[in-house]
N, C-alpha and C. Protein backbone atom coordinates (compact mmCIF):
# COMPACT_ATOMS: atom_id res chain seq x y z
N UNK A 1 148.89 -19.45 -151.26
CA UNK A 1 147.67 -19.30 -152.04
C UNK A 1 147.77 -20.21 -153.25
N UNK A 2 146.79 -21.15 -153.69
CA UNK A 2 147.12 -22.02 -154.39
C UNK A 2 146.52 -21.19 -156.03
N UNK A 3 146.02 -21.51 -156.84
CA UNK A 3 145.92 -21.34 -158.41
C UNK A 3 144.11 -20.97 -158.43
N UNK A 4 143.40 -21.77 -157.88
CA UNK A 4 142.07 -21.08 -158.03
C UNK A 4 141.82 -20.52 -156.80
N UNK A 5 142.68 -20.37 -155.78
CA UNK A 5 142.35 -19.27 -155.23
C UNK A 5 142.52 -17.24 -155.23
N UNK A 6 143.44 -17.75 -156.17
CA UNK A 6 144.38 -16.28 -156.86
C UNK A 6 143.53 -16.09 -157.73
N UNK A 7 142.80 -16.97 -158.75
CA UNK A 7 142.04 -16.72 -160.00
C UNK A 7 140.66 -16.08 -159.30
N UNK A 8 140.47 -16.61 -158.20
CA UNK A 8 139.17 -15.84 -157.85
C UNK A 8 139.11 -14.54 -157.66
N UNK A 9 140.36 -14.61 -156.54
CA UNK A 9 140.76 -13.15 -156.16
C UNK A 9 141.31 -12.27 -157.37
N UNK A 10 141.50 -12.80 -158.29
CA UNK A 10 142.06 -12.07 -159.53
C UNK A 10 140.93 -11.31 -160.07
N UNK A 11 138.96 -12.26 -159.78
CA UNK A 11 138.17 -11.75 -160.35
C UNK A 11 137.25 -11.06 -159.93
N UNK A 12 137.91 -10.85 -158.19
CA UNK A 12 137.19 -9.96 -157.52
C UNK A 12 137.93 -8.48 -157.61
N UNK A 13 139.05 -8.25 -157.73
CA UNK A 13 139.85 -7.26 -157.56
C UNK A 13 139.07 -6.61 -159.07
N UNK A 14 139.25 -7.71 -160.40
CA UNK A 14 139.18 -6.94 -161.45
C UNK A 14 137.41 -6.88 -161.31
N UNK A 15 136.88 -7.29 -161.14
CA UNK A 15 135.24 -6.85 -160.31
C UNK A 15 134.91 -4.65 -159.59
N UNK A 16 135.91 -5.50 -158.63
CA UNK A 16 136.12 -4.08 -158.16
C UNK A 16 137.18 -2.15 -158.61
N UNK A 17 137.90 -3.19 -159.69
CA UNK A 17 138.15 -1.92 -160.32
C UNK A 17 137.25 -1.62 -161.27
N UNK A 18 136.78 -2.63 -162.15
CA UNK A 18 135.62 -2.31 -162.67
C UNK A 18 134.45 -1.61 -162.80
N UNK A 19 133.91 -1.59 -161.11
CA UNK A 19 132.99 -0.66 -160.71
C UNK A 19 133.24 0.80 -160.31
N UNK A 20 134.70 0.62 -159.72
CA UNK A 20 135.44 1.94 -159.88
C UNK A 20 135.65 2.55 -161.00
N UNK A 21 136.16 1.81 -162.38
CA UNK A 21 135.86 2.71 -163.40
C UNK A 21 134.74 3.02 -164.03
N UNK A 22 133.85 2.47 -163.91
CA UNK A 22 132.27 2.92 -164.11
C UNK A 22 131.06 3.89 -163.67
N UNK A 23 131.83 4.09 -161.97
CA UNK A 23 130.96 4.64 -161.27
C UNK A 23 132.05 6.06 -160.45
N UNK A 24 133.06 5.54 -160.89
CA UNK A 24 134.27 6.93 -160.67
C UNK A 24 134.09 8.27 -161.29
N UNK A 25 134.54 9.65 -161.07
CA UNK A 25 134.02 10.35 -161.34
C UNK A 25 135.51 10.82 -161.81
N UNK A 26 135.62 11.11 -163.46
CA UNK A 26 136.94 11.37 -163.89
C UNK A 26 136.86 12.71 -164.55
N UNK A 27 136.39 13.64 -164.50
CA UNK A 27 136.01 14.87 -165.69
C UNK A 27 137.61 15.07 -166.02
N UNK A 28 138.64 15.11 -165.20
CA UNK A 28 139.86 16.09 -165.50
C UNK A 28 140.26 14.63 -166.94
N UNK A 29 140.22 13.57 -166.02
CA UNK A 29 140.46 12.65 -167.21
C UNK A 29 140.09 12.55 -168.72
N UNK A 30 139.42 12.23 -169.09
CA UNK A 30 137.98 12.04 -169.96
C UNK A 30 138.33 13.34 -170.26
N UNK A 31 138.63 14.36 -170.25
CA UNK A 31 138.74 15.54 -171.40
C UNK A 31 139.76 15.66 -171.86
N UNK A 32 140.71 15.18 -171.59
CA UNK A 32 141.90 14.88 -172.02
C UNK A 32 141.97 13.55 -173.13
N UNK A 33 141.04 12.77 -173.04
CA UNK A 33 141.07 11.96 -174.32
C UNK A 33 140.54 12.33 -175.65
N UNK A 34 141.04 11.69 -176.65
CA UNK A 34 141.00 12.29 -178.27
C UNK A 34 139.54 11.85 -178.14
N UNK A 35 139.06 12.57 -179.32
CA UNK A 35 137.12 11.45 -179.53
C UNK A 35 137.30 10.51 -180.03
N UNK A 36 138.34 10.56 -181.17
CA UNK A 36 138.36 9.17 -182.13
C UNK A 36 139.79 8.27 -181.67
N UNK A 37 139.77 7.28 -181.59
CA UNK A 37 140.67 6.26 -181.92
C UNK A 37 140.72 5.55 -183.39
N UNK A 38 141.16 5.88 -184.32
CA UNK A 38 141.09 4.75 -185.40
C UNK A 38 139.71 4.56 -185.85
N UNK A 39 138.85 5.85 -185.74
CA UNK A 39 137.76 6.14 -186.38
C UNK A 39 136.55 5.60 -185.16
N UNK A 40 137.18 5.39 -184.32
CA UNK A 40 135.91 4.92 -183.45
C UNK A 40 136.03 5.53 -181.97
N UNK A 41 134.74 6.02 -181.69
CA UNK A 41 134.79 6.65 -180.33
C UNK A 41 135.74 5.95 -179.27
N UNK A 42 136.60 6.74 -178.69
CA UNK A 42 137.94 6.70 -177.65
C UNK A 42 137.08 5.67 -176.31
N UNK A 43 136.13 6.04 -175.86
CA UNK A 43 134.87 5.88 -174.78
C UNK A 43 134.62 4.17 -174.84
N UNK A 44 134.31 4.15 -176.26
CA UNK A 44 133.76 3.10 -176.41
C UNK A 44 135.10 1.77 -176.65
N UNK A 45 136.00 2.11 -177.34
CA UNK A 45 137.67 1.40 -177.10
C UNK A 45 137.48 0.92 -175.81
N UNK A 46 137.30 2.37 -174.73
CA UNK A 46 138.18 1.40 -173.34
C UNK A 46 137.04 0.73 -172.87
N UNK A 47 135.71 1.04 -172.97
CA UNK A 47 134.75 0.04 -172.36
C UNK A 47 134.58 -1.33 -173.28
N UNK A 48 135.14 -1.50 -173.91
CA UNK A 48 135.82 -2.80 -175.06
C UNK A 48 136.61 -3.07 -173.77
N UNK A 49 137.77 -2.69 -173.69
CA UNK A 49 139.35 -3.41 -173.01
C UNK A 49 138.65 -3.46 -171.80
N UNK A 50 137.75 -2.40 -171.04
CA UNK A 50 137.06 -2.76 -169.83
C UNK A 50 136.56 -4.04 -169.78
N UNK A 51 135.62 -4.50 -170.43
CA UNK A 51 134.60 -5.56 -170.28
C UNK A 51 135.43 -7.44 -170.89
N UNK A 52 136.54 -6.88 -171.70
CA UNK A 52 137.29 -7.72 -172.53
C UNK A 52 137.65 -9.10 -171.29
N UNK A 53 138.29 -8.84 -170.41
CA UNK A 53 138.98 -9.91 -169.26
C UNK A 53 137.72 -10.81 -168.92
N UNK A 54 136.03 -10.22 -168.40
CA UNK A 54 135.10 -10.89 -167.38
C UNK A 54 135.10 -12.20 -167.72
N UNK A 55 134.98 -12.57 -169.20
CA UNK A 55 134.37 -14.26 -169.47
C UNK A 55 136.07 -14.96 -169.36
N UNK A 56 137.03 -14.47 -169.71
CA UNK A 56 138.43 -15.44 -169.56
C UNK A 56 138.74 -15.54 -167.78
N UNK A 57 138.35 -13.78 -167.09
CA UNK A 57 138.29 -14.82 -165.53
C UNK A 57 137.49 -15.68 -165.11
N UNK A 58 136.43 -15.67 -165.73
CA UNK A 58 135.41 -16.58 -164.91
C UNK A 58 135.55 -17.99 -165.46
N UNK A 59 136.32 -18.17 -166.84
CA UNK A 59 136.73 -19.55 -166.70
C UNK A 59 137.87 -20.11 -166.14
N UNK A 60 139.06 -18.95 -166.00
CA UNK A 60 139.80 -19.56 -165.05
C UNK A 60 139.37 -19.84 -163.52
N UNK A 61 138.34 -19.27 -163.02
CA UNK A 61 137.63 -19.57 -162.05
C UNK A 61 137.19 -21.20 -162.12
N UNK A 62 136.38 -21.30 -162.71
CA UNK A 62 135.26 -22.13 -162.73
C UNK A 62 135.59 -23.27 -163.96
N UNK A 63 137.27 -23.48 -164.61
CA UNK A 63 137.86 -24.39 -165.89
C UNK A 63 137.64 -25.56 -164.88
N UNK A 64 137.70 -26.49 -165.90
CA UNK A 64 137.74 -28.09 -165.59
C UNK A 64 136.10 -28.44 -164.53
N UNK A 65 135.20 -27.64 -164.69
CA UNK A 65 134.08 -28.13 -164.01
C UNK A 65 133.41 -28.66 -165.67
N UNK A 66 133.60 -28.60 -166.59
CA UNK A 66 133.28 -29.11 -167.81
C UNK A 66 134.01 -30.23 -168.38
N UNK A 67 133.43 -31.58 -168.87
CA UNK A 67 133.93 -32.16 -169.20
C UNK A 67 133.07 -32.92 -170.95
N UNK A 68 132.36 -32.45 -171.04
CA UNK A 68 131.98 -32.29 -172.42
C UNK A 68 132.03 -31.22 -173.26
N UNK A 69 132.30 -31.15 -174.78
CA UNK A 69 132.36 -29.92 -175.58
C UNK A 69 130.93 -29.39 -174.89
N UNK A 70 129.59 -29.92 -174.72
CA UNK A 70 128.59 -29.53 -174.33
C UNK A 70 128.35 -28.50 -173.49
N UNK A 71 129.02 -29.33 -172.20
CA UNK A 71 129.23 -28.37 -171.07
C UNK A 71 129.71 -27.18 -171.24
N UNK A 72 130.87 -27.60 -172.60
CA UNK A 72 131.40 -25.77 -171.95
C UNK A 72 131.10 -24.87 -172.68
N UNK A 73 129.79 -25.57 -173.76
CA UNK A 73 129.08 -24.50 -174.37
C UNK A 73 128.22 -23.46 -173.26
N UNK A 74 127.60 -24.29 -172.36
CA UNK A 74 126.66 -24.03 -171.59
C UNK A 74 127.30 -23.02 -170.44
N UNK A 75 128.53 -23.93 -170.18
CA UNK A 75 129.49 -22.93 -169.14
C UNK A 75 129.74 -21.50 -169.85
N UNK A 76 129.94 -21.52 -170.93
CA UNK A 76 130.47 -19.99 -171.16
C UNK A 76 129.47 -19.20 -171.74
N UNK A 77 128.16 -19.30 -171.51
CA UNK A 77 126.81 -19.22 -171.94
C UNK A 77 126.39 -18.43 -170.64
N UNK A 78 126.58 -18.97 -169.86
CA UNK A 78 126.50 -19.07 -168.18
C UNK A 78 127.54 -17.50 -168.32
N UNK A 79 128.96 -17.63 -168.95
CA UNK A 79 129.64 -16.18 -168.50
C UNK A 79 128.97 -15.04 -169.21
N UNK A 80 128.61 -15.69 -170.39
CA UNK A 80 128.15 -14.59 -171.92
C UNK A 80 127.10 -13.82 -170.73
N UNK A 81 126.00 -14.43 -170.30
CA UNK A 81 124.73 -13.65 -169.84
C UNK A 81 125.17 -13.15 -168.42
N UNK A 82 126.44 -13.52 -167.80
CA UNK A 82 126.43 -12.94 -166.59
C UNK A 82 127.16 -11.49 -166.83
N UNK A 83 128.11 -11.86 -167.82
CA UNK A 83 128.81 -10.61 -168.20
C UNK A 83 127.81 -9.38 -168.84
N UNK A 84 126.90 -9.62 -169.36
CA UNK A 84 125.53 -9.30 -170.03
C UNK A 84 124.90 -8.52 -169.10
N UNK A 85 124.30 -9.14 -168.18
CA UNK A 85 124.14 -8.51 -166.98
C UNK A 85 124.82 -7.31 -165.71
N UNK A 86 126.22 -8.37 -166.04
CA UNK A 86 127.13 -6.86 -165.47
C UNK A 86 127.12 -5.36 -166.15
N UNK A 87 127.53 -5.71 -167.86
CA UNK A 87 127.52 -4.46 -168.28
C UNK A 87 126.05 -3.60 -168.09
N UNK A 88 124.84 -4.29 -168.06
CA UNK A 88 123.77 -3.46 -168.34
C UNK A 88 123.44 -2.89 -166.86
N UNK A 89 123.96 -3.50 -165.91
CA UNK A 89 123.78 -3.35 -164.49
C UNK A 89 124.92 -1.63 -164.22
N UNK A 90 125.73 -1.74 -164.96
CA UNK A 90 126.72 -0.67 -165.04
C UNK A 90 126.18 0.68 -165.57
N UNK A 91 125.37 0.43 -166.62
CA UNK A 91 124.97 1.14 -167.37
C UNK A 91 123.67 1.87 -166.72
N UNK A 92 122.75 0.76 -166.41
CA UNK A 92 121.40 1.45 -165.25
C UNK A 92 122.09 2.10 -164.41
N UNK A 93 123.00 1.60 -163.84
CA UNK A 93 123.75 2.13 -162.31
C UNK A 93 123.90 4.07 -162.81
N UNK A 94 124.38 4.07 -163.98
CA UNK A 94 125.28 5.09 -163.88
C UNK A 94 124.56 6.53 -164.34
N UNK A 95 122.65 5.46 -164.97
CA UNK A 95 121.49 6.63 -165.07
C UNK A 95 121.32 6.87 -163.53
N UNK A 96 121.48 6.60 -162.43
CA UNK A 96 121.07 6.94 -161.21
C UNK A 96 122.07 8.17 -160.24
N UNK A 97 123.60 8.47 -160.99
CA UNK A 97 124.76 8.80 -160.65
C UNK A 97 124.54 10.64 -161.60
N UNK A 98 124.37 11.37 -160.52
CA UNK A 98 124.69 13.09 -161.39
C UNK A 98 125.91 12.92 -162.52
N UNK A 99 126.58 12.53 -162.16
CA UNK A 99 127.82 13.17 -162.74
C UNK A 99 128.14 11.74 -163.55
N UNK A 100 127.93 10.83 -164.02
CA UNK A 100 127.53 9.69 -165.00
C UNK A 100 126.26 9.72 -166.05
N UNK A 101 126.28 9.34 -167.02
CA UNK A 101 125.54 8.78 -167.79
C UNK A 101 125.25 7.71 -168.36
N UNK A 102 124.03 6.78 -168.55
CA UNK A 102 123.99 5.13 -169.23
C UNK A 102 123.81 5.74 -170.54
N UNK A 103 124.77 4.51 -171.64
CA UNK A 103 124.47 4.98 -172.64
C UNK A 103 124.43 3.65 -173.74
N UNK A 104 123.89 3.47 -174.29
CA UNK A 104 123.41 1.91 -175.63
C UNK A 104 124.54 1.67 -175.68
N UNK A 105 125.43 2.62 -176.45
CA UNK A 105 126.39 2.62 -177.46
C UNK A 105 127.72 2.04 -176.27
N UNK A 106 127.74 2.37 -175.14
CA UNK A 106 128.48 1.50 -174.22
C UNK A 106 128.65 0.08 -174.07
N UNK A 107 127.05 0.00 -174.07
CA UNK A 107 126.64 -1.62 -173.60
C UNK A 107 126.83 -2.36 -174.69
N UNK A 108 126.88 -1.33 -175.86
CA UNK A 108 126.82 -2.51 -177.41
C UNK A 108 128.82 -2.57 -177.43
N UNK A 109 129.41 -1.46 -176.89
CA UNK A 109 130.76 -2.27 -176.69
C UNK A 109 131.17 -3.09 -175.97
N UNK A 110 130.93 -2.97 -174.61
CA UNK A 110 130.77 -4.09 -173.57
C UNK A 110 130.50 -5.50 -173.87
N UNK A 111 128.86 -5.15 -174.66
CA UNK A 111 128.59 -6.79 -175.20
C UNK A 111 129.46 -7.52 -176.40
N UNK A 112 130.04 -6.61 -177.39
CA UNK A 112 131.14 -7.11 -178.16
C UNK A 112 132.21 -7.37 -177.23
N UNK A 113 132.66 -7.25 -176.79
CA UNK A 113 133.83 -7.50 -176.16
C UNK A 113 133.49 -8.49 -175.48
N UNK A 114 132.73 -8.68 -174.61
CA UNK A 114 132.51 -9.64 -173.87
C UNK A 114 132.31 -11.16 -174.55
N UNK A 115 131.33 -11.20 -176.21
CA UNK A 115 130.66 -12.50 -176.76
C UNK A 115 132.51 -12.73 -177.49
N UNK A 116 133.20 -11.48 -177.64
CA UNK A 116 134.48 -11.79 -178.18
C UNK A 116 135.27 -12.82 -177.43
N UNK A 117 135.05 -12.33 -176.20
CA UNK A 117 136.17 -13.11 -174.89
C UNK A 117 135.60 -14.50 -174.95
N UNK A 118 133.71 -14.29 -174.68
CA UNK A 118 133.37 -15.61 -174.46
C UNK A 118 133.39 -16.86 -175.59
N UNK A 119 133.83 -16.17 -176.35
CA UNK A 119 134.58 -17.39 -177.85
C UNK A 119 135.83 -17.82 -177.34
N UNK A 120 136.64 -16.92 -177.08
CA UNK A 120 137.99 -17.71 -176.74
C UNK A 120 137.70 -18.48 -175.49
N UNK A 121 137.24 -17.75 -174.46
CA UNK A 121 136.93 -19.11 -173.50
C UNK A 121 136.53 -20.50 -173.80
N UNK A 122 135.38 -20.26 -174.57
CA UNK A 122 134.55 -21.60 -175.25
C UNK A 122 135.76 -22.70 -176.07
N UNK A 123 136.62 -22.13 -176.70
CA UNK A 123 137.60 -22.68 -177.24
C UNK A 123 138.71 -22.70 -176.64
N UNK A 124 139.21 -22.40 -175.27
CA UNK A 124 140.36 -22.75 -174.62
C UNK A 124 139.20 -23.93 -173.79
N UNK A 125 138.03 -23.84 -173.46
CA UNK A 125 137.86 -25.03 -172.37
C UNK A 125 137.57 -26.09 -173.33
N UNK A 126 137.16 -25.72 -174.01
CA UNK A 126 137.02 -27.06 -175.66
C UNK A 126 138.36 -27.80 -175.58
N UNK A 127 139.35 -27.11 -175.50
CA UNK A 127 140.61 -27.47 -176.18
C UNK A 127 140.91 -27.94 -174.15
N UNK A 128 140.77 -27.49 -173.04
CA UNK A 128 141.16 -28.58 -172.49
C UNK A 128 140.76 -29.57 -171.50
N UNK A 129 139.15 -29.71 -171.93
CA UNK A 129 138.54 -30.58 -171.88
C UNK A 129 139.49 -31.70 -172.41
N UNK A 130 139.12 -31.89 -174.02
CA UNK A 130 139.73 -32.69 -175.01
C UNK A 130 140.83 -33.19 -174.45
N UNK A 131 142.05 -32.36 -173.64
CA UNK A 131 143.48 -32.61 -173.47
C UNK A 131 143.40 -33.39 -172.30
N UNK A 132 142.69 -32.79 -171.39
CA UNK A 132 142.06 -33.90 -169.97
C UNK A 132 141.37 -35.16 -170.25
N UNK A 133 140.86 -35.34 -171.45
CA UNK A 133 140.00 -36.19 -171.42
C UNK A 133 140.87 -37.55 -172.41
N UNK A 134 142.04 -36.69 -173.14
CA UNK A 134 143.11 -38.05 -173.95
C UNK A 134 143.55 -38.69 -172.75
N UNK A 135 143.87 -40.10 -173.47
CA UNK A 135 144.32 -41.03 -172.84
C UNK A 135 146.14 -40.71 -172.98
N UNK A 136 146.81 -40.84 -171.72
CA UNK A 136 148.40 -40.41 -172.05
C UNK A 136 149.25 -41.53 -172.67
N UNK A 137 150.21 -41.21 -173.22
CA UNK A 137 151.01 -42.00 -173.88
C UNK A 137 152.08 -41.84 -172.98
């Protein structure tokens, strides 16, 4: 298996646990967690670390198809709104589920986490664009 074929499969697996933790049904779990973490809902932490990985796999997916700073504004623009879409797609999903609820305050962690990731992406493909694109010594 070569390097973007593992990265894909890296972003289907984490795809699919994803939807498993979203659409899984955990009560014994979930009552067992504190409310607060460090003053901020416990819930909203892991749907942070949940949503945190989508924009860094999808550029290891899809790195080096950019070869202007331009592009990989646009490229990780391209992850920002897909990831965007996933979380809110999670969130409708889970008004349709008895034993789930959609909730704002999810999606507004999701979307932090996600415009968080999609900065470092934007600036790792910035940075190796640039490195692909020097002339070697």
């Amino acid at each position: 298996m070569n390097k973007k074929s593992f990265h894909v499969f890296l972003l289907i697996a984490y795809l699919a646990v994803l939807c498993w933790l979203c659409f899984g049904k955990f009560d014994s779990v979930t009552a067992s967690f504190p409310g607060y973490t460090l003053g901020i809902p416990t819930d909203k932490i892991v749907h942070f670390i949940m949503f945190l990985p989508f924009p860094l796999l999808c550029w290891l997916v899809f790195r080096g198809r950019s070869g202007k700073p331009w592009h990989s504004l646009v490229l990780v623009l391209i992850f920002f709104g897909a990831g965007c879409l996933l979380a809110a797609g999670t969130e409708l999903g889970q008004t349709l589920i008895a034993y789930r609820a959609g909730d704002p305050g999810d999606f507004l962690a999701d979307g932090i986490a996600i415009a968080f990731s999609t900065v470092i992406a934007l600036i790792l493909d910035i940075r190796f664009s640039l490195r692909k694109a020097a002339p070697a010594k």
